[in-house]
Protein backbone atom coordinates (compact mmCIF):
# COMPACT_ATOMS: atom_id res chain seq x y z
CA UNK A 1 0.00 0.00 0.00
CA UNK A 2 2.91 2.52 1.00
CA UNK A 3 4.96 1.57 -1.86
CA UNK A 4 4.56 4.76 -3.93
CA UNK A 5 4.91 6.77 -0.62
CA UNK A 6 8.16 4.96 0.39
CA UNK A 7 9.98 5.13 -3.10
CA UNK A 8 9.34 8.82 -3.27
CA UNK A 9 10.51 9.07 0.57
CA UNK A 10 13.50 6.80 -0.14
CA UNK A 11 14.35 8.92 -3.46
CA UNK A 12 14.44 11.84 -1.02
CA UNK A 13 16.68 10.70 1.38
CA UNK A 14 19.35 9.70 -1.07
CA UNK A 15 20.12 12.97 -2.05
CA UNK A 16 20.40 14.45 1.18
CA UNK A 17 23.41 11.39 1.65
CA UNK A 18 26.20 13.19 -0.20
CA UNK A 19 25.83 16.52 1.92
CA UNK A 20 28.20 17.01 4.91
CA UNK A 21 26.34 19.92 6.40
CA UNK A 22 22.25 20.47 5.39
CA UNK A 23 22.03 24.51 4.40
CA UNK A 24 18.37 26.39 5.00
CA UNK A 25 18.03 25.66 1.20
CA UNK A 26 18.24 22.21 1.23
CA UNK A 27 16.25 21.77 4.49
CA UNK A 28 13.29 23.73 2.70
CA UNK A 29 13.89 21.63 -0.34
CA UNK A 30 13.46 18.24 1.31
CA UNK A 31 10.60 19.40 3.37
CA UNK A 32 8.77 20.33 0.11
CA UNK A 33 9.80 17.40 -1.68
CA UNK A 34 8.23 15.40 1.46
CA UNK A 35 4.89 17.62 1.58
CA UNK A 36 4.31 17.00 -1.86
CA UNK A 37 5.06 13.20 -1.57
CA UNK A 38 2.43 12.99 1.40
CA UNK A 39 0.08 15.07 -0.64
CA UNK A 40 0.63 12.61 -3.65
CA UNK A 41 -0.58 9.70 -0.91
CA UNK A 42 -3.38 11.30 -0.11
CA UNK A 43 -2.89 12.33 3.17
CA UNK A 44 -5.14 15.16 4.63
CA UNK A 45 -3.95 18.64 4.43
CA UNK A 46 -4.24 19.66 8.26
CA UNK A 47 -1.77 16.32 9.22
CA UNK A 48 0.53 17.40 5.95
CA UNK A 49 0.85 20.82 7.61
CA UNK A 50 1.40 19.93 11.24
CA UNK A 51 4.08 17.11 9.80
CA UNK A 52 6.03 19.49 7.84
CA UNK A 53 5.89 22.42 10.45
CA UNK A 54 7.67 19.99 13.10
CA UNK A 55 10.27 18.16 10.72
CA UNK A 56 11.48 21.75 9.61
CA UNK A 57 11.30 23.17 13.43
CA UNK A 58 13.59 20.35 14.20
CA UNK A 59 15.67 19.84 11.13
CA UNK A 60 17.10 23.45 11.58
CA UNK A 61 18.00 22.69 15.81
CA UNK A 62 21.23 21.20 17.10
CA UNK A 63 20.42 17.55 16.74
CA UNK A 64 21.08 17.88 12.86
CA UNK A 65 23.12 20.94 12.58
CA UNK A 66 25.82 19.61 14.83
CA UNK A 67 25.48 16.14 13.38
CA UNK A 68 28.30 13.87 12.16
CA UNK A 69 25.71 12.88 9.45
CA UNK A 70 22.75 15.37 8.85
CA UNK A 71 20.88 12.87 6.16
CA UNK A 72 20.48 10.19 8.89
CA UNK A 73 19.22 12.58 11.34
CA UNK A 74 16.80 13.93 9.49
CA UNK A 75 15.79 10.33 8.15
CA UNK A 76 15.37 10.14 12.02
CA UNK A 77 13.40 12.84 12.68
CA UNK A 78 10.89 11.93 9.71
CA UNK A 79 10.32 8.13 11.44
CA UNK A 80 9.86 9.88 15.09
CA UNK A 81 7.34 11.89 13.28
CA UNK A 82 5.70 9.33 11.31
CA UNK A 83 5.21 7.52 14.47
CA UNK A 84 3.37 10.50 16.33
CA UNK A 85 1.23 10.89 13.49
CA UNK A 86 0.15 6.60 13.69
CA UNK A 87 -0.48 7.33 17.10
CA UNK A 88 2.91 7.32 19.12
CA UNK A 89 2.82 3.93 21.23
CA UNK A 90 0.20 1.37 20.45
CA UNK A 91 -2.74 1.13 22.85
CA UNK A 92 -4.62 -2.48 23.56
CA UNK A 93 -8.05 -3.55 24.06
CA UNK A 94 -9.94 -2.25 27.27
CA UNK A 95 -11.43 -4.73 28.70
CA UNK A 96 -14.37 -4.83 31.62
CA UNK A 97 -13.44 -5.12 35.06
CA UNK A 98 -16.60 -7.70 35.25
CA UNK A 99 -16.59 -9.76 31.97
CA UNK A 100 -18.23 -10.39 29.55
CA UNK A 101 -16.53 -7.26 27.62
CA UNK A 102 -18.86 -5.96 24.72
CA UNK A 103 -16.70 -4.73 21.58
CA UNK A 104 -19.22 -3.03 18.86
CA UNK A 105 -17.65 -2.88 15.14
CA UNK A 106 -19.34 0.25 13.25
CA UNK A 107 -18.24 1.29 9.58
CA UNK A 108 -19.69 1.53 6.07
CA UNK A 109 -20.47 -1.27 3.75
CA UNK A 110 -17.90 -2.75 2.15
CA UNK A 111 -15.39 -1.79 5.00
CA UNK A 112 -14.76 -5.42 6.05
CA UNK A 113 -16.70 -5.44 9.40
CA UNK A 114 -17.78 -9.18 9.15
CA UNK A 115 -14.76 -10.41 8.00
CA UNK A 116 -13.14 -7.99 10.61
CA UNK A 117 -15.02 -9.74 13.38
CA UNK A 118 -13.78 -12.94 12.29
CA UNK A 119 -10.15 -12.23 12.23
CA UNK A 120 -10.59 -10.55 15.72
CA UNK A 121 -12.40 -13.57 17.57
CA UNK A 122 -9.69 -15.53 16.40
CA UNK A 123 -7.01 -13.60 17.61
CA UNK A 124 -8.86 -13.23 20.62
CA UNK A 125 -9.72 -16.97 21.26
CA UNK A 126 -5.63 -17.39 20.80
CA UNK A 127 -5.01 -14.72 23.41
CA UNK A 128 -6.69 -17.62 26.10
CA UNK A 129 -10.22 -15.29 25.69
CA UNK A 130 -13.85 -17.29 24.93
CA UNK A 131 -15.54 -14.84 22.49
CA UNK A 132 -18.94 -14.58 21.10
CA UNK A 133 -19.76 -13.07 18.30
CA UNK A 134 -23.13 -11.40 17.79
CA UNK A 135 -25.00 -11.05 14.12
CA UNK A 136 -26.65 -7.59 14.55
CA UNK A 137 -25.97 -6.59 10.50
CA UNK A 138 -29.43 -7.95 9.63
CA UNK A 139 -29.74 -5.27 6.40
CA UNK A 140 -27.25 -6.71 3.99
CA UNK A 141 -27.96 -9.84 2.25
CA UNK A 142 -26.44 -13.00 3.50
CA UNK A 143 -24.62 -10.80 6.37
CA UNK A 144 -25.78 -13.61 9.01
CA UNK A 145 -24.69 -17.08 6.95
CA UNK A 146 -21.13 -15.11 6.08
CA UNK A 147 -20.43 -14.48 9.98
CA UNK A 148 -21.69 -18.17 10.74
CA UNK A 149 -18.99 -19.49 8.34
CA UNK A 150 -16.13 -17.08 9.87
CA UNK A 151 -16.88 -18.20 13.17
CA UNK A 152 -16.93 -21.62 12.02
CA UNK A 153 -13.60 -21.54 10.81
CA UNK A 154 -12.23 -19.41 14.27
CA UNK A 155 -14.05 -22.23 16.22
CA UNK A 156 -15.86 -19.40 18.06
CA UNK A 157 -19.50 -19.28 18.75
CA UNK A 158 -21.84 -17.54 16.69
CA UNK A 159 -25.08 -15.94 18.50
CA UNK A 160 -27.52 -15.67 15.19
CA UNK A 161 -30.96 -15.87 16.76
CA UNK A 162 -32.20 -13.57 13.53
CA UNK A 163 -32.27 -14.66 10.15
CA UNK A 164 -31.44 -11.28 8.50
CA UNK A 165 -31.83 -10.33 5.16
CA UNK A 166 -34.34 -7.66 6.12
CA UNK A 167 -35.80 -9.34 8.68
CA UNK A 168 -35.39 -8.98 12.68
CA UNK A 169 -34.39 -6.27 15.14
CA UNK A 170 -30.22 -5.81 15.25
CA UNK A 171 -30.63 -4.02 18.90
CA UNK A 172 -32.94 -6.25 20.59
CA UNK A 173 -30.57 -8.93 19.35
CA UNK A 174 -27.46 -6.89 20.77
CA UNK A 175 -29.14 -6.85 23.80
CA UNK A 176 -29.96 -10.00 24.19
CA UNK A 177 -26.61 -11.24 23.14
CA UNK A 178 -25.19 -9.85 26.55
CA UNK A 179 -27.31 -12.57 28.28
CA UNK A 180 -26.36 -15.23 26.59
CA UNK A 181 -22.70 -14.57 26.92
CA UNK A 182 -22.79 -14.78 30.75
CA UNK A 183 -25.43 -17.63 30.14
CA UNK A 184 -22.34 -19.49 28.09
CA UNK A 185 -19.92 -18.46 30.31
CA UNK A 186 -18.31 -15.46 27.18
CA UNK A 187 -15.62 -12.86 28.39
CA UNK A 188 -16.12 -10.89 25.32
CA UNK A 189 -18.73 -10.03 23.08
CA UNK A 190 -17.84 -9.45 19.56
CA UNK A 191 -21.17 -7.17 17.83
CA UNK A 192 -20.94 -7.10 13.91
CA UNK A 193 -23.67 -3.99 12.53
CA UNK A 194 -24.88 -2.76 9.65
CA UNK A 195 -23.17 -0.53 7.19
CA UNK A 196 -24.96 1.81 4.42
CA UNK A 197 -23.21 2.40 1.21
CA UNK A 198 -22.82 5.57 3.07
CA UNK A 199 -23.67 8.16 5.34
CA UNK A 200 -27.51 8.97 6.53
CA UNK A 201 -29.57 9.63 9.35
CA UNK A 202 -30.94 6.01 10.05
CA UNK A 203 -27.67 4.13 10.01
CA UNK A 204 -26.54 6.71 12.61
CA UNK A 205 -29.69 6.00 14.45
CA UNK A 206 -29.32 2.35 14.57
CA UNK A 207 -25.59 2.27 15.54
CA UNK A 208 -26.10 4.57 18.31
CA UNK A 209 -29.44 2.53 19.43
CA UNK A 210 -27.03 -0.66 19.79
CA UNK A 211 -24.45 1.19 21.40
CA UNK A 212 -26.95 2.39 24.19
CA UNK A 213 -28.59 -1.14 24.16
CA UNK A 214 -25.38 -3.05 24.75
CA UNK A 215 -23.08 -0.29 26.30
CA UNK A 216 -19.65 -1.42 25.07
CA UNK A 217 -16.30 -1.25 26.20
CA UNK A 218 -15.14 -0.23 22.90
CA UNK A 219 -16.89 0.91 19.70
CA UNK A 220 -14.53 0.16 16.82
CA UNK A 221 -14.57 1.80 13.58
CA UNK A 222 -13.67 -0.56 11.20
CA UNK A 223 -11.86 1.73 7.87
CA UNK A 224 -11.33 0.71 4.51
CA UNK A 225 -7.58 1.82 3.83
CA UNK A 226 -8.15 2.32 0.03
CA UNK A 227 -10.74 4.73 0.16
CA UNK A 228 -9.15 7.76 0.87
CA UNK A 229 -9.93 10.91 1.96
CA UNK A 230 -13.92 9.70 2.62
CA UNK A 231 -12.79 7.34 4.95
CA UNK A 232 -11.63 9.84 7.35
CA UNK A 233 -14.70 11.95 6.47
CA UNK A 234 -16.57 9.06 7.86
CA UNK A 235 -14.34 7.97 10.60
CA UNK A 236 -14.96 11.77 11.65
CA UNK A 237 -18.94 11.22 11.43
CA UNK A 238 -18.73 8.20 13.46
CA UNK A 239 -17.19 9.68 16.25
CA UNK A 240 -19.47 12.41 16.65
CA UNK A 241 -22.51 10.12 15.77
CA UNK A 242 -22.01 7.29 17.85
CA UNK A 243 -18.71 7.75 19.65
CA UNK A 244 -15.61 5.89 18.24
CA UNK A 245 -13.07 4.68 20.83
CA UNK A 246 -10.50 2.80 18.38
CA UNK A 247 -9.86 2.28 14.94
CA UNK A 248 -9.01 -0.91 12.61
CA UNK A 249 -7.18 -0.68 9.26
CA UNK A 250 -8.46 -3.25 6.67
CA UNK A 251 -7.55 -4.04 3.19
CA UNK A 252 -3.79 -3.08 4.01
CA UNK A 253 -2.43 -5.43 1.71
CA UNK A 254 -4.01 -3.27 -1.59
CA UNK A 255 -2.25 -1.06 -4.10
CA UNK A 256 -4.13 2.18 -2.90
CA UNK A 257 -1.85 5.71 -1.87
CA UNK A 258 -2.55 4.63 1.16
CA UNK A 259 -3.06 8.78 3.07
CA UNK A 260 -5.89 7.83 5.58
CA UNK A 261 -4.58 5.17 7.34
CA UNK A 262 -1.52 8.06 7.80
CA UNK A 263 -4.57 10.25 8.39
CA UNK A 264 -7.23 8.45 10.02
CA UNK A 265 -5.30 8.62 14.09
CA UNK A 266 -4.72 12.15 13.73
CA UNK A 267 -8.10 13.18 12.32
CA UNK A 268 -10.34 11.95 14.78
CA UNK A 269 -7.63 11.28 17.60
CA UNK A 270 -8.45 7.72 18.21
CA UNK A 271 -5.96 5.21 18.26
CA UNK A 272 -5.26 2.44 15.43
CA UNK A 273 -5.58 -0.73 17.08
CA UNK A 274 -5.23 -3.35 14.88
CA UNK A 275 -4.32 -3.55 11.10
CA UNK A 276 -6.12 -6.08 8.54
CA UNK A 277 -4.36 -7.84 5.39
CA UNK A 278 -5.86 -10.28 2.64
CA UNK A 279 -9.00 -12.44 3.68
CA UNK A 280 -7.53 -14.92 5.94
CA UNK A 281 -8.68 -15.18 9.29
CA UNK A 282 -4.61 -15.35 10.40
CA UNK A 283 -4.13 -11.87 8.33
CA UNK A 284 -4.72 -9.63 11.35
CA UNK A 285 -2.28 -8.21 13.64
CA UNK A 286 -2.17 -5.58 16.68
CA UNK A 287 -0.97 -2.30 15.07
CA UNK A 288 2.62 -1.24 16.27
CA UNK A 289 2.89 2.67 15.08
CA UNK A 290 6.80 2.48 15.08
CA UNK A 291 6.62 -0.67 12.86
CA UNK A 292 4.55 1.10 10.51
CA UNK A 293 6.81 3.80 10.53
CA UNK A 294 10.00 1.85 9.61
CA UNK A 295 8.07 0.21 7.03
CA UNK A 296 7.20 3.14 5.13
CA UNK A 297 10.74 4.58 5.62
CA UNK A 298 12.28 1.35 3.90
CA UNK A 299 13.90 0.24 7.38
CA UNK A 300 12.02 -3.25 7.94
CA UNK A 301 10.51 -4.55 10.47
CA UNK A 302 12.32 -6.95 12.50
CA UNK A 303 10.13 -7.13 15.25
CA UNK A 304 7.35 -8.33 13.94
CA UNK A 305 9.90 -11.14 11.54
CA UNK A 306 10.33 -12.59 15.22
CA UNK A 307 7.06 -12.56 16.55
CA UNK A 308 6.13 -14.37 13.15
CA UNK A 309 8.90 -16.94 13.08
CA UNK A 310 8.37 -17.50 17.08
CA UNK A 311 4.34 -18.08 16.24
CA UNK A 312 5.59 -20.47 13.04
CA UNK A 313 8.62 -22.44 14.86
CA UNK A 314 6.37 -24.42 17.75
CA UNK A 315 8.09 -25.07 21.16
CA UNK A 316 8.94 -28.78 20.60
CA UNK A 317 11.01 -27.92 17.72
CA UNK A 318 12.72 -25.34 18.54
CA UNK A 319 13.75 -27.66 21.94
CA UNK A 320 14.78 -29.66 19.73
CA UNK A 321 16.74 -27.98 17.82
CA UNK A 322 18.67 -26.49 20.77
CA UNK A 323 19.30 -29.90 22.15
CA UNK A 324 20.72 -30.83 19.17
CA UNK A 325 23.16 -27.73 18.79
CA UNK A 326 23.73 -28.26 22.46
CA UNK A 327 24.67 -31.79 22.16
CA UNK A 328 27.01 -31.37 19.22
CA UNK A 329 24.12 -33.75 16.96
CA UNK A 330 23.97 -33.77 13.04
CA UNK A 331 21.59 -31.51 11.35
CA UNK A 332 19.77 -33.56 9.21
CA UNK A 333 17.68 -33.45 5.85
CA UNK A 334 14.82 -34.24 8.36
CA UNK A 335 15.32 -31.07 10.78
CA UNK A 336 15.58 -29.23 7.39
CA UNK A 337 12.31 -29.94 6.05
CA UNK A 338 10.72 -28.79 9.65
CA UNK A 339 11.83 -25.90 9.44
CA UNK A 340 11.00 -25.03 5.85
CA UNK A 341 7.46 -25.86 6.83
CA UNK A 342 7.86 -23.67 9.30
CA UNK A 343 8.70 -21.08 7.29
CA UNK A 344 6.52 -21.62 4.68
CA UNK A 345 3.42 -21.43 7.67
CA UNK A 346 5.10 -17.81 8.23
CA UNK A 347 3.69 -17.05 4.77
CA UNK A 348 4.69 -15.88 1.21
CA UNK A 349 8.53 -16.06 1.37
CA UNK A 350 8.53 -12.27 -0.91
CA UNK A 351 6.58 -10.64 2.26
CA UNK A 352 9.26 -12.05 5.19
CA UNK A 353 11.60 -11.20 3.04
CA UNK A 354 10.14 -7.69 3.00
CA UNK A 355 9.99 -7.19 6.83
CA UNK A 356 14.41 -7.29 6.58
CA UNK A 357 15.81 -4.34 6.56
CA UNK A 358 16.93 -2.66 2.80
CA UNK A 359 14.50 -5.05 1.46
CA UNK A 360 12.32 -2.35 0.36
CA UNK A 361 15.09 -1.24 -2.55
CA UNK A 362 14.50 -4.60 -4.25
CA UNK A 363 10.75 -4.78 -4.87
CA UNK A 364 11.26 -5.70 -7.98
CA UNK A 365 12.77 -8.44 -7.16
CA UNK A 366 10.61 -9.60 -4.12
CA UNK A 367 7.58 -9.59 -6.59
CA UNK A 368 9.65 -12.14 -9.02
CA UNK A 369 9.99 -14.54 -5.81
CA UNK A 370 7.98 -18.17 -6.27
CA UNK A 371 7.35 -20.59 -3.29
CA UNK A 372 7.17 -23.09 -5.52
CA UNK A 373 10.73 -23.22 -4.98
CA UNK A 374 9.75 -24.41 -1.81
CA UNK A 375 7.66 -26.96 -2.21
CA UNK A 376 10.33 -28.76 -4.88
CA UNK A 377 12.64 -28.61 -2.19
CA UNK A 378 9.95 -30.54 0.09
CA UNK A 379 8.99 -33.02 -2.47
CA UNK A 380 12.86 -33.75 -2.96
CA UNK A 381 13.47 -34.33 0.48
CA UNK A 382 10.11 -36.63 1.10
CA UNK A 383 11.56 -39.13 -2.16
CA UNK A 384 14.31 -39.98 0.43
CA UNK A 385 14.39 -42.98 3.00
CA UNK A 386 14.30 -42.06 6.32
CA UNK A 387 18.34 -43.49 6.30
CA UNK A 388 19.05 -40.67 3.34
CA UNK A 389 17.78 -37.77 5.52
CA UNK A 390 19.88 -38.72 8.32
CA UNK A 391 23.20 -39.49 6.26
CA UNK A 392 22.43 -37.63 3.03
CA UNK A 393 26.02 -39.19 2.61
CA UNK A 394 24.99 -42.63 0.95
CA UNK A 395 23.16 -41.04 -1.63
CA UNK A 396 25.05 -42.20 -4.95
CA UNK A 397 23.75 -41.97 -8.08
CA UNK A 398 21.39 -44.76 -8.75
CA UNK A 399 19.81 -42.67 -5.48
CA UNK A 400 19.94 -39.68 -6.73
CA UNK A 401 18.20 -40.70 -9.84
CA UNK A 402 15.13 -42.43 -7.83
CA UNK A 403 14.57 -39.47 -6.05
CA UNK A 404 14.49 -37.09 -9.01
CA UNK A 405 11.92 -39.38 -10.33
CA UNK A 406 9.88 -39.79 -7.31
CA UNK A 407 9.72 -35.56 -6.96
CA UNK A 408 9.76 -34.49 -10.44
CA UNK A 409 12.48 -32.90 -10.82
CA UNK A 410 16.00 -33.27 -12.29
CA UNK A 411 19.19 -35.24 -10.99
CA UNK A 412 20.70 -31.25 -11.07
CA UNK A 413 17.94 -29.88 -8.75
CA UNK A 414 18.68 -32.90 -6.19
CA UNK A 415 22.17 -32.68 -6.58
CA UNK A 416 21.52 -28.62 -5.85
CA UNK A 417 20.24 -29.47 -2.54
CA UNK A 418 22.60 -32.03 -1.27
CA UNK A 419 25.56 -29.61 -2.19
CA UNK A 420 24.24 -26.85 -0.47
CA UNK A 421 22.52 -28.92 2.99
CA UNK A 422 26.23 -29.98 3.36
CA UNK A 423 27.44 -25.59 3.51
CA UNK A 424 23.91 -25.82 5.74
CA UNK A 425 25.42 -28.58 7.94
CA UNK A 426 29.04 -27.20 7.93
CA UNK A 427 27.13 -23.53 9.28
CA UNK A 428 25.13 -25.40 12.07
CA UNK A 429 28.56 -26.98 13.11
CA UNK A 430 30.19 -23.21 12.92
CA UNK A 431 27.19 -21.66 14.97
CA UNK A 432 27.16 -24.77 17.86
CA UNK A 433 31.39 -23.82 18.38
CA UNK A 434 31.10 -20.05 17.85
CA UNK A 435 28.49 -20.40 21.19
CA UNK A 436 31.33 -22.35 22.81
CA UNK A 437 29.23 -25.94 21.76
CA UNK A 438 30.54 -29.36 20.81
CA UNK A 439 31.42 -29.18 16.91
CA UNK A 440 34.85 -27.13 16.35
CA UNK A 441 33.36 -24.05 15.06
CA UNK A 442 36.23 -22.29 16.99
CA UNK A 443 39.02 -24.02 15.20
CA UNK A 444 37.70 -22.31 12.16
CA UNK A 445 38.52 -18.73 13.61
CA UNK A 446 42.33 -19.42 13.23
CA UNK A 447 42.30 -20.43 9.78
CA UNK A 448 45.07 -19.55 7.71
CA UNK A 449 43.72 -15.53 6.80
CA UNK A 450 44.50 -16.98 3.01
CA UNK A 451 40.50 -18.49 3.40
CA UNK A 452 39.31 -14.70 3.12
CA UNK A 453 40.87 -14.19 -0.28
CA UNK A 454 38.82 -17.66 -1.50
CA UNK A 455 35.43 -15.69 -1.01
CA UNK A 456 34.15 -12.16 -0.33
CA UNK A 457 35.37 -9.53 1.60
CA UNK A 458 33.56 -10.85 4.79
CA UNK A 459 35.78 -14.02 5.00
CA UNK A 460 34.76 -17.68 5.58
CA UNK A 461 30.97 -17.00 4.48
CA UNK A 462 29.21 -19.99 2.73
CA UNK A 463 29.16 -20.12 -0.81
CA UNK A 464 25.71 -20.82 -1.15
CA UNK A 465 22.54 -19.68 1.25
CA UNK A 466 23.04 -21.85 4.90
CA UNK A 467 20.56 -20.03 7.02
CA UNK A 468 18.42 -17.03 7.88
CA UNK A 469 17.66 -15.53 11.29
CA UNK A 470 15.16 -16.87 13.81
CA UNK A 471 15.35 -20.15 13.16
CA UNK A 472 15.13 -20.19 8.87
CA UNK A 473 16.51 -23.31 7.37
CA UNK A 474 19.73 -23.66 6.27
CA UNK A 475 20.01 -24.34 2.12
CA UNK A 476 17.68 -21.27 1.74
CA UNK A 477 18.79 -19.60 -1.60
CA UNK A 478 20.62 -16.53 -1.78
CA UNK A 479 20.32 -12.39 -0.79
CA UNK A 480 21.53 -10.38 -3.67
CA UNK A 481 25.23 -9.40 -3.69
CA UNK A 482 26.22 -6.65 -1.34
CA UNK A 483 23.67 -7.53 1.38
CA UNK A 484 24.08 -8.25 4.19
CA UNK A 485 20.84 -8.96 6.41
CA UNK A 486 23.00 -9.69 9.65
CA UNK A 487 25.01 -5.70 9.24
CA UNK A 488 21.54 -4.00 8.23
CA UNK A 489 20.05 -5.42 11.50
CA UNK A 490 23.39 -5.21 13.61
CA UNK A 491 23.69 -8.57 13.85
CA UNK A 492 21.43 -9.14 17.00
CA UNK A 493 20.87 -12.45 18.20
CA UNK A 494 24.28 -13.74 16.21
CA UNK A 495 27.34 -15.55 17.95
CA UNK A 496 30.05 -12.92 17.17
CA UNK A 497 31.15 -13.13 14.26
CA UNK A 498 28.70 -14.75 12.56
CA UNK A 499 27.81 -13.36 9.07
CA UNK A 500 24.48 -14.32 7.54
CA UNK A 501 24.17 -16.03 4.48
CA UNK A 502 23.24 -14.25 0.78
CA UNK A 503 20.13 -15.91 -1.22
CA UNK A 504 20.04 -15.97 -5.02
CA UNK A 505 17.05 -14.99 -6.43
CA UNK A 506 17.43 -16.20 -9.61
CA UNK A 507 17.05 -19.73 -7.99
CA UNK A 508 13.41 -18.48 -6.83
CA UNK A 509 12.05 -16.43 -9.63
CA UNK A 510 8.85 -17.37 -11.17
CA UNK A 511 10.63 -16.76 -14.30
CA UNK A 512 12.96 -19.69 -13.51
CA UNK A 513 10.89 -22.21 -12.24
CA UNK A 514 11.74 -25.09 -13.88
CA UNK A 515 10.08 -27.96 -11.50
CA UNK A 516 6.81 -29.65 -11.77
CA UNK A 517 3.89 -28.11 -12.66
């Protein structure tokens, strides 16, 4: 959604990077070359003007002026800013002192309340919370069979005592939902209403009868991302109509400019709780205003990578794995394809990448990224007899050549992964001594210094992809040349040292997909 925004941002910044000292001039010049990039997204005029008042106010004060290296600092100031703007630090859910806790959803038609409610329950019920949720949108067809199936697939109870369609009363239905949730024993009460294809008198009416029929902790206004400037118009009518207490981003994951949900916070001074992506029930996440920030601003976002990989890599496993470091084990063909499941439950590989840091200068090449890559690399490994995934070392030819048959792929491809599991195998060792571990990883420190001039400039890194951070499987292709995810993060979480692995993209382009179809 922010891609426009962030390329024009990121074209910005570059030319302030040759300039030892930032002049009046060029401070003026970048903040108009930022106003008009904002404008461009469609952000409102009134949150343009405060932004651009404060990065100028601060641009021209000590912190840059007596800088070692202005362009950062005012690369700084521009994320501290974004971040007020989203809302400064994230606020949660209020919930009730005495449960249950009643959470009405409110927005126009279209917005993705019902789907919305669905993706919240779940994250709720996964939070240790019993939810209910309530079918009050009894206007729009089908409205009540389209929340039955979401909760359905959340495993969360649907109250539905209405048919809808036109027919029943959405607040006596509210209010009797309340009931029933302490009858079944409910902490929270999940209300889905009615939208209008937009703003009038009776839509107001109803929404604000509900809200006085069920009293809830938090009235939600659920807002379309890639409507623009009327979506803050009507975030703005909700919360004088009926009283907004937190917002929702949906549809994050389109191509719009993306201005209201820079707007929406600053507009009507409610915080963004939670943002929305794609239609799955697991595309839903609590809103982190810094995150955004960095994401728009081309710096990643690491944080969330971890919280991902940590949701994706189940306890057991990664046990498992640790024993195995910590008892100086083989990794083996078989730990490998766990954790490229893993990985692949994280999601499309083109949006982890994304979340690394200086990923956002190679969208090109993130949108030419197949995970079919993937799942030749899992059909490979499953050919093999349990005996080949735990010595990959008896694998001759005749071998080789069943298993390329059995996956449907080429002797090459199978001889591809073999060659570069053993640089995976050969890292795990490295990683299990660098942490003081059974496996000689230090011995490799005192190498003749002749090994650096074998490879790149960083010395003793694998030739081919043996890992990625949090947990990512080793035999993972390539990073283009000159980056480094482990330097653009600061290496945190690394055994000193330690240098992260390049992928190659050309080995996961949909262009060269070569396996079966």
């Amino acid at each position: 959604m922010f891609d426009t925004l962030s390329d024009r941002l990121s074209g910005i910044f570059t030319k302030l990077r040759g300039k030892g000292r930032l002049t009046d001039a060029d401070i003026d010049a970048t903040a108009r070359e930022i106003r008009m990039a904002l404008l461009e997204a469609d952000v409102a005029l009134p949150v343009v003007k405060g932004f651009i008042a404060n990065v100028k106010e601060r641009a021209r004060g000590a912190e840059v002026s007596q800088a070692l290296n202005p362009a950062q600092q005012i690369v700084k100031i521009v994320n501290e800013e974004l971040i007020n703007i989203l809302g400064g630090e994230g606020r949660r859910l209020q919930f009730a002192k005495h449960p249950p806790t009643v959470i009405m959803l409110a927005g126009l038609q279209g917005s993705g309340k019902t789907t919305l409610a669905g993706k919240l329950a779940r994250w709720l019920k996964s939070q240790g919370h019993q939810p209910l949720l309530v079918a009050a949108d009894l206007q729009r067809p089908n409205a009540v069979g389209q929340l039955q199936v979401l909760g359905g697939r959340a495993g969360v109870e649907v109250y539905a005592p209405a048919p809808g369609n036109g027919v029943g009363d959405p607040v006596q239905v509210a209010r009797d939902s309340i009931e029933h949730a302490r009858r079944a024993a409910r902490d929270i009460v999940i209300v889905d209403t009615a939208g209008r294809l937009g703003i009038d008198t009776e839509m107001m009416q109803q929404a604000a009868n509900i809200r006085d029929a069920v009293q809830p902790d938090e009235v939600i206004f659920v807002i379309d991302a890639m409507v623009g400037q009327d979506a803050v118009r009507t975030a703005e009518a909700f919360r004088d109509g009926v009283g907004i207490t937190g917002v929702v981003l949906s549809k994050l994951d389109g191509d719009a400019r993306g201005g209201a949900a820079l707007s929406v916070r600053e507009v009507t001074g409610q915080p963004i709780l939670f943002a929305s992506t794609g239609e799955k029930l697991e595309d839903f996440d609590v809103f982190h205003p810094d995150r955004m920030a960095s994401r728009i601003l081309g710096l990643g976002d690491v944080l969330t990578l971890i919280e991902q990989a940590e949701a994706a890599f189940d306890t057991d496993q990664k046990e498992k794995m640790t024993a195995k470091l910590m008892g100086g084990e083989t990794f083996t063909l078989e730990d490998f394809l766990d954790q490229l499941i893993a990985v692949r439950r994280m999601g499309p590989i083109a949006n982890v990448l994304a979340m690394m840091p200086g990923m956002g200068q190679m969208k090109d090449q993130l949108a030419e990224l197949d995970d079919k890559h993937f799942d030749r690399v899992t059909a490979i490994i499953r050919s093999m007899t349990p005996a080949e995934r735990t010595t990959p070392k008896i694998i001759n030819g005749s071998r080789r050549a069943r298993i390329a048959s059995g996956s449907g792929v080429t002797v090459m491809d199978v001889n591809q992964l073999l060659n570069r599991f053993a640089d995976a195998q050969k890292m795990m060792k490295q990683m299990g001594g660098m942490m003081g571990l059974p496996g000689g990883g230090r011995r490799k420190a005192t190498k003749s210094p002749k090994n650096k001039r074998k490879g790149t400039k960083g010395g003793g890194r694998p030739r081919t992809g043996a890992g990625m951070p949090g947990g990512f499987p080793g035999g993972m292709p390539q990073l283009p040349p000159g980056l480094d995810p482990g330097d653009l993060a600061g290496g945190q979480g690394l055994p000193p040292g330690f240098k992260l692995p390049k992928i190659d993209f050309n080995k996961l382009g949909k262009g060269g997909d070569k396996g079966p179809r």
